[in-house]
Protein backbone atom coordinates (compact mmCIF):
# COMPACT_ATOMS: atom_id res chain seq x y z
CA UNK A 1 30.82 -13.79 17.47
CA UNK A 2 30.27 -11.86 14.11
CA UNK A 3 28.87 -8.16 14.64
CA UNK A 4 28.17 -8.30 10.88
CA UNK A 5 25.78 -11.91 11.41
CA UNK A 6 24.38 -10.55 14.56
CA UNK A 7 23.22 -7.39 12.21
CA UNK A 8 22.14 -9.62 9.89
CA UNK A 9 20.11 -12.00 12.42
CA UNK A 10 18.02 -8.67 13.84
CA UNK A 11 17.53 -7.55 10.34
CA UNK A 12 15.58 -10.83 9.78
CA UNK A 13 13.75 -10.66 12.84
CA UNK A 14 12.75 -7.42 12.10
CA UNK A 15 11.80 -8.29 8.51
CA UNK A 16 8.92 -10.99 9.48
CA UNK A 17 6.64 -11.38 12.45
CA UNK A 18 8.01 -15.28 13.09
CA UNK A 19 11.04 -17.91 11.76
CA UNK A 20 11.92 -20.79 12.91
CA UNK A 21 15.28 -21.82 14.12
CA UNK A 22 16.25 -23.95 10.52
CA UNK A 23 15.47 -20.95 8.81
CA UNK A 24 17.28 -18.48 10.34
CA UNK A 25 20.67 -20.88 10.46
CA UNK A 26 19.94 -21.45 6.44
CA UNK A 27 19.88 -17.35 6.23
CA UNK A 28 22.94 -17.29 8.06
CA UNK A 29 25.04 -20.17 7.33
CA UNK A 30 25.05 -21.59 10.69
CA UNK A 31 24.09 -24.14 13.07
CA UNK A 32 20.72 -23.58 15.06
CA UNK A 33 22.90 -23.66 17.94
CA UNK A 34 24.90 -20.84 16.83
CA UNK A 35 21.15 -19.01 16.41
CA UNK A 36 20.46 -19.97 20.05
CA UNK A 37 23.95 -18.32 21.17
CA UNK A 38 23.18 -15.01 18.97
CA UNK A 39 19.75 -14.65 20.26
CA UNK A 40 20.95 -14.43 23.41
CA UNK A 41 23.46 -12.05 22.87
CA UNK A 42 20.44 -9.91 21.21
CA UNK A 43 18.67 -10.22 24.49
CA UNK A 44 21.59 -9.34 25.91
CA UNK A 45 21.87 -5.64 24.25
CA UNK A 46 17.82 -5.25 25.49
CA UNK A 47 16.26 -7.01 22.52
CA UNK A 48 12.34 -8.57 23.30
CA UNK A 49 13.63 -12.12 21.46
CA UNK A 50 10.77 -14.57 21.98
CA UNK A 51 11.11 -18.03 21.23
CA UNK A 52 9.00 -21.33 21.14
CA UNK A 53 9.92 -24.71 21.39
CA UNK A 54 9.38 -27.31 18.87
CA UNK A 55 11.16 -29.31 15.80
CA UNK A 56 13.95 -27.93 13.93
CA UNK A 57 15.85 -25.14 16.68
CA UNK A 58 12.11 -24.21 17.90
CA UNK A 59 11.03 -20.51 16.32
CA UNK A 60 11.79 -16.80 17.20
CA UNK A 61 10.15 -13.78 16.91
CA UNK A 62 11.01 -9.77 17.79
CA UNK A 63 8.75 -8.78 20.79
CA UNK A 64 7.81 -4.92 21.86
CA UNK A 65 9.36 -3.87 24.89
CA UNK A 66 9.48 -1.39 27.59
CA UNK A 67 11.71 0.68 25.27
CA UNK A 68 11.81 0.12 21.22
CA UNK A 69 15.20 -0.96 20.45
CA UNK A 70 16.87 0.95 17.76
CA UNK A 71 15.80 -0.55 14.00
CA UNK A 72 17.93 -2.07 11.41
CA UNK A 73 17.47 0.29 7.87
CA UNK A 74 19.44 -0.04 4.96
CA UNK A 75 19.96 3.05 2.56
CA UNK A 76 17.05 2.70 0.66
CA UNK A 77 14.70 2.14 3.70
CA UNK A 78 16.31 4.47 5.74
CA UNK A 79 15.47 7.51 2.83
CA UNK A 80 11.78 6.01 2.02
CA UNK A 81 10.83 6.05 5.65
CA UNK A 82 11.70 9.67 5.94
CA UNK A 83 10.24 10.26 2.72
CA UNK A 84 6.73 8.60 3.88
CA UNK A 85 6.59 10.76 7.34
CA UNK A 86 7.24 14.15 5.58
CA UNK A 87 4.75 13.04 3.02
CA UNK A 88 2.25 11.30 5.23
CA UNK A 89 -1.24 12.30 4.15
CA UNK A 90 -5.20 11.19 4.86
CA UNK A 91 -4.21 9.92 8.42
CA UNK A 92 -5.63 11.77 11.69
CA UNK A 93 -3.90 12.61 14.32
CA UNK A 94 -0.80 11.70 12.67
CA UNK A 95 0.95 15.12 11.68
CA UNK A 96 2.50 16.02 14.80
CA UNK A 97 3.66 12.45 15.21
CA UNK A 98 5.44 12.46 12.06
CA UNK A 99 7.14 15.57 12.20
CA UNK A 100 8.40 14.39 15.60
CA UNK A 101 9.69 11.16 14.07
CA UNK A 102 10.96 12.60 11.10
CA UNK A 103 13.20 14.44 13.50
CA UNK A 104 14.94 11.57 15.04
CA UNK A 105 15.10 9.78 11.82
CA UNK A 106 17.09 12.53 10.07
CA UNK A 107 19.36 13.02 12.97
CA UNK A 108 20.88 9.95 12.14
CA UNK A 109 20.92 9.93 8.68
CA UNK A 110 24.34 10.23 6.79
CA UNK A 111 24.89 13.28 5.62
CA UNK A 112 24.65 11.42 1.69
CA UNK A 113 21.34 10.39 2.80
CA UNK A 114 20.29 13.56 4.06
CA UNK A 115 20.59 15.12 0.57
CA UNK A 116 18.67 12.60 -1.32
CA UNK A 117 15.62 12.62 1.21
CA UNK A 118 16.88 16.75 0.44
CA UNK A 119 16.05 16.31 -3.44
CA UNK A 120 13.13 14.59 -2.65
CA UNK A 121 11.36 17.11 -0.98
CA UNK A 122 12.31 19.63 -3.44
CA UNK A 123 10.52 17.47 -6.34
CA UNK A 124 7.47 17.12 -4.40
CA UNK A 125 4.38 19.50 -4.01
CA UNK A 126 2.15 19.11 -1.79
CA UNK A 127 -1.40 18.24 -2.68
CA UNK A 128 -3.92 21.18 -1.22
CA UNK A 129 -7.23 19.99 -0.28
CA UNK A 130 -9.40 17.64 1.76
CA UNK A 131 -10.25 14.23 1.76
CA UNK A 132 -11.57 11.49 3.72
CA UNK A 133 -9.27 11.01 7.03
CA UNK A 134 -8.57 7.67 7.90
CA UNK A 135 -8.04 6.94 11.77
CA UNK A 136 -3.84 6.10 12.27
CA UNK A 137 -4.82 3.22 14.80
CA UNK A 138 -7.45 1.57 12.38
CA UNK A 139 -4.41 2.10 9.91
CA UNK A 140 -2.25 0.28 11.81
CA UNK A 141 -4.48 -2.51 13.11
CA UNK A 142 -5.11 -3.69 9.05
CA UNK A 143 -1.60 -3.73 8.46
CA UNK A 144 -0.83 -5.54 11.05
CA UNK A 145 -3.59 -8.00 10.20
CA UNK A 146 -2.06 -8.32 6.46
CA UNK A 147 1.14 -8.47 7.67
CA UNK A 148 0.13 -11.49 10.19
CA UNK A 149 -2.33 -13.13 7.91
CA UNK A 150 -5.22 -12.94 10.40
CA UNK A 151 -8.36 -13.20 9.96
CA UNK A 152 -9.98 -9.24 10.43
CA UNK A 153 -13.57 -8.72 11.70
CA UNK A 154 -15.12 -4.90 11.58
CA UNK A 155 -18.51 -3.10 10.78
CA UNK A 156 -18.59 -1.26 7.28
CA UNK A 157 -20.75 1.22 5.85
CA UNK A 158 -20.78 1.15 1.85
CA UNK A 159 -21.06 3.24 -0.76
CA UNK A 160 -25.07 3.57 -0.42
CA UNK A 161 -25.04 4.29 3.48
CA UNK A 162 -25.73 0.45 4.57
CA UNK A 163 -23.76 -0.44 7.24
CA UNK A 164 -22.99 -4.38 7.55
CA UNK A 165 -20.56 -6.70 9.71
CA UNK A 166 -17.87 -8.49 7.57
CA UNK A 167 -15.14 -10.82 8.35
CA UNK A 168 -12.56 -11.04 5.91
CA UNK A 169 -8.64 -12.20 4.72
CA UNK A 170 -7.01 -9.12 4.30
CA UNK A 171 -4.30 -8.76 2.13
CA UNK A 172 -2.93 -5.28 0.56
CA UNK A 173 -3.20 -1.94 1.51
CA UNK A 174 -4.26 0.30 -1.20
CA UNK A 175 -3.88 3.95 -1.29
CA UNK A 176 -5.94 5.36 -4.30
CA UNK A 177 -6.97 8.53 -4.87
CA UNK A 178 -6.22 10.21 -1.35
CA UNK A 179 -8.03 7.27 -0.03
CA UNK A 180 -7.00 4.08 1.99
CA UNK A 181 -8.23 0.79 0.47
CA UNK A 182 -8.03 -2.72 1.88
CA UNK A 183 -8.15 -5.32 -1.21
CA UNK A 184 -9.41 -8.46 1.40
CA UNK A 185 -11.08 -11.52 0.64
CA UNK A 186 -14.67 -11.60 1.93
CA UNK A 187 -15.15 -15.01 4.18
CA UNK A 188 -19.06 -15.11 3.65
CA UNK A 189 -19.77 -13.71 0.39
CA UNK A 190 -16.97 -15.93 -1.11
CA UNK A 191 -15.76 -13.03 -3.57
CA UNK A 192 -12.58 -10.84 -3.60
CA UNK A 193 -13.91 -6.96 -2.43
CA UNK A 194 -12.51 -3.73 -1.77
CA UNK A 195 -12.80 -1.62 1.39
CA UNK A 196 -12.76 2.37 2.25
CA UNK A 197 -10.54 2.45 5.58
CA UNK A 198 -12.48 5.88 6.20
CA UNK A 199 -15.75 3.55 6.55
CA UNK A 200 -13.96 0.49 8.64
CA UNK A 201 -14.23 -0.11 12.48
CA UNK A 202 -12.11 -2.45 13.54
CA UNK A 203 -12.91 -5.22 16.09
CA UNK A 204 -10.04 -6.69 18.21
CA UNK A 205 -8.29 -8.83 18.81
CA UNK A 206 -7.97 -10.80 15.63
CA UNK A 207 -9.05 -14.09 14.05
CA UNK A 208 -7.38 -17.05 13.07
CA UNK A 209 -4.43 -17.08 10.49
CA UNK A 210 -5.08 -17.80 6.98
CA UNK A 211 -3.41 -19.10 4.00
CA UNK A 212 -2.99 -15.71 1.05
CA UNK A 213 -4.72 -16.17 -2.02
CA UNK A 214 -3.36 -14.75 -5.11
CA UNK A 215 -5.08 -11.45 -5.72
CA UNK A 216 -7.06 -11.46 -9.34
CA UNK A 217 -4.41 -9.84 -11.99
CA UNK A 218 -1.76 -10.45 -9.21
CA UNK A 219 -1.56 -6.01 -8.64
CA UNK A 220 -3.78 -5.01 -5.79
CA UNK A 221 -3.43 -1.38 -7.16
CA UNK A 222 -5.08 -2.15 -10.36
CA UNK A 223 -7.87 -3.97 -8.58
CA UNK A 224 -8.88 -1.47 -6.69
CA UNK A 225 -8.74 1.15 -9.51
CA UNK A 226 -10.76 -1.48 -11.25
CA UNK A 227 -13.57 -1.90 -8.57
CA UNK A 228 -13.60 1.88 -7.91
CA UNK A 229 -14.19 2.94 -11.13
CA UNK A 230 -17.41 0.87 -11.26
CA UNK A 231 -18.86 3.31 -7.97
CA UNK A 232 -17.58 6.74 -9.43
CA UNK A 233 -20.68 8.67 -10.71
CA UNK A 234 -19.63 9.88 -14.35
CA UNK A 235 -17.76 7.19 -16.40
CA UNK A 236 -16.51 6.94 -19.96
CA UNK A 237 -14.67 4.47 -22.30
CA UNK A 238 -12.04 4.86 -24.66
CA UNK A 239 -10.25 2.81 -26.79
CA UNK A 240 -6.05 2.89 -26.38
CA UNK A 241 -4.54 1.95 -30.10
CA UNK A 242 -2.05 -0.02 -27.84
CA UNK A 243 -2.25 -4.10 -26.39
CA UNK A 244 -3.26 -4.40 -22.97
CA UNK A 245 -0.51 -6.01 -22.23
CA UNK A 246 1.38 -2.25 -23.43
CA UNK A 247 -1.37 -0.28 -20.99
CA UNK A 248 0.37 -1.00 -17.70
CA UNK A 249 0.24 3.09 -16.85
CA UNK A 250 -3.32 3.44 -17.48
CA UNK A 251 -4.49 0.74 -14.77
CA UNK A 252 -4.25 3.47 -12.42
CA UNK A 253 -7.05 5.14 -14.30
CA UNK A 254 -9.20 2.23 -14.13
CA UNK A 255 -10.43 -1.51 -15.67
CA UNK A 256 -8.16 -2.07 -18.72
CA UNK A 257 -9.68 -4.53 -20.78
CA UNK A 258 -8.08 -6.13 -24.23
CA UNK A 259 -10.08 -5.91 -27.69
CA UNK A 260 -7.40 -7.38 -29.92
CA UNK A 261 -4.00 -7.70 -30.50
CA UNK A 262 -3.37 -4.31 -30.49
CA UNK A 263 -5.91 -2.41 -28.72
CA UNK A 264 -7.59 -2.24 -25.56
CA UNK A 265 -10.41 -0.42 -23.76
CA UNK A 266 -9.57 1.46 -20.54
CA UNK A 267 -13.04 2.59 -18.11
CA UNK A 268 -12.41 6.08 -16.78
CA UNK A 269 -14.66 7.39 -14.03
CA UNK A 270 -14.71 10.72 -11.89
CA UNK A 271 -17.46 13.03 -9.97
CA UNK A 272 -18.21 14.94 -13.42
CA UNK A 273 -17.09 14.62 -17.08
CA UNK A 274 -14.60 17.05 -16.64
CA UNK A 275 -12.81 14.65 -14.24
CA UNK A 276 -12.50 12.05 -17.06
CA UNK A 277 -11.68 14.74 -19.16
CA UNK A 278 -8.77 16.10 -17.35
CA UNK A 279 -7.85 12.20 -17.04
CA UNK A 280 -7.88 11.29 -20.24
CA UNK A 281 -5.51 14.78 -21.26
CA UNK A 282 -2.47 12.52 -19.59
CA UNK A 283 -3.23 9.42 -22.42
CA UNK A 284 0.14 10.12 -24.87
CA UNK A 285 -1.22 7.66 -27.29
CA UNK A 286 -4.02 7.34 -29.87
CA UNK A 287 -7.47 6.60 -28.92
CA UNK A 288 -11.03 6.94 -29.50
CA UNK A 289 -14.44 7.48 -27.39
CA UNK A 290 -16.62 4.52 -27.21
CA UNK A 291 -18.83 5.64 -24.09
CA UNK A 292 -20.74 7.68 -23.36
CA UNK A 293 -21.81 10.13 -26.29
CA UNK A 294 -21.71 12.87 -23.62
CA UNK A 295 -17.83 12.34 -23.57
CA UNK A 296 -17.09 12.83 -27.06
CA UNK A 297 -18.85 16.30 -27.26
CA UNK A 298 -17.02 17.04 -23.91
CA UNK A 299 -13.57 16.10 -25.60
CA UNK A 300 -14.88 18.61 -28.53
CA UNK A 301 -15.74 21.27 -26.08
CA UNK A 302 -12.03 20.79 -24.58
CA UNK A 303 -10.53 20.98 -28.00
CA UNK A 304 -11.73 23.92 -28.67
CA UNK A 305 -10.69 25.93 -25.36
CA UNK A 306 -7.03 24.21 -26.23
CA UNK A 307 -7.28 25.74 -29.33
CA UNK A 308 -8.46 29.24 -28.95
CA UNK A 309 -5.67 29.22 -25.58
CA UNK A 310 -2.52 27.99 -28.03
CA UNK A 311 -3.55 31.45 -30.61
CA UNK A 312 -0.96 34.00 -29.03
């Protein structure tokens, strides 16, 4: 038996919730007998291997256990994951946790890896300050529900202070702004909508599975910076003297929206016109105020404090 296709067969497993026994032989250029034999051995070494009967080898899937086996990272996933927990933000109950599992993780790092999660960590600065705190098992109950394509039932409270029940497709979790986003398609309202995790409560267990849509403008990032710019309370829009198709880094900011071959229109919004202000001092190209009036004399008023600061 190959160690190396044995490694490989648990890093699949691990990598989606179910496959059946043709596709894991195609992955690994065997027979689904040879499958069969290495899932045993994985059971063997304490593995939770599940399987189902059926056509084509039957399917397979990595159970939890009494005790989690040890995971399967490559380079690059071992460094983000340690990454993620020494960043982890906007997530009760979740610090202690991290720091505990950061811990482990690094013990076992190479020492190569060690200094590049190392130069991380020196590049980053923490962000002081408070913002809505999402609960970590709500957190993980959506992604799971993503993950599994399941239908996901909870009570919401909106932006006016309504609370309603929704049942939804989720599909992509957002984080935006210090804030957790689910980008989900809403069963009974028939439209694509955006969702504060901070205002979710879950309802378990899940629904049925469902087949994914394709999320409008295919990036769930942009969507949501789209949709949230519509709620923010001050809002202004400029035009970029670049094609939309050119205004990739500005989605983040909000709805970018083409006006001709070589300009576009990007909608900015923030608590007070100093937020889009302060936004709109990151833009390194040409553009002009269309809306609101109030922003252009609030770009003048900037101006001028740049000004009288850059005479030494």
């Amino acid at each position: 038996m190959s160690s190396a296709r044995l490694l490989k067969l648990l890093g699949l497993l691990q990598a989606r919730r179910e496959w059946s026994g043709a596709e894991l032989a195609d992955r690994l250029g065997v027979t689904t007998r040879t499958v069969r034999r290495d899932v045993d051995r994985l059971r063997s070494l304490d593995y939770p291997v599940h399987a189902s009967m059926g056509t084509s080898g039957g399917g397979y899937r990595l159970g939890s256990g009494a005790q989690l086996p040890p995971l399967l990272l490559d380079d690059d996933e071992a460094v983000a994951v340690a990454v993620g927990l020494r960043t982890a933000s906007g997530i009760e109950n979740i610090g202690e946790t991290a720091v505990r599992a950061l811990l482990k993780v690094e013990q076992v790092l190479p020492s190569a890896l060690r200094h590049r999660v190392a130069a991380l960590e020196i590049s980053t600065v923490p962000f002081v300050g408070s913002g809505p705190v999402v609960d970590a098992s709500s957190l993980m109950a959506v992604g799971t529900a993503c993950r599994d394509r399941q239908l996901l039932r909870f009570s919401y409270v909106g932006h006016s202070g309504v609370a309603s029940e929704r049942e939804v497709e989720p599909h992509r979790l957002v984080t935006w702004g210090r804030r957790w986003y689910l980008v989900a398609w809403d069963v009974s309202r028939a439209d694509w909508r955006t969702f504060r995790l901070d205002r979710m409560s879950v309802r378990t267990p899940f629904g049925a599975r469902f087949t994914p849509r394709e999320i409008p403008g295919g990036d769930a990032g942009a969507f949501v910076a789209a949709r949230v710019a519509d709620r923010w309370p001050v809002q202004g829009v400029v035009r970029l003297s670049v094609p939309a198709s050119q205004a990739s880094d500005w989605r983040s900011y909000g709805e970018v929206s083409a006006v001709d071959e070589t300009s576009c229109h990007v909608r900015v919004g923030g608590e007070t016109m100093d937020d889009v202000v302060f936004m709109l001092a990151s833009i390194t190209v040409e553009f002009s105020v269309v809306s609101p009036p109030e922003l252009s004399e609030a770009l003048v008023q900037a101006a001028a404090r740049f000004r009288r600061a850059a005479k030494f």
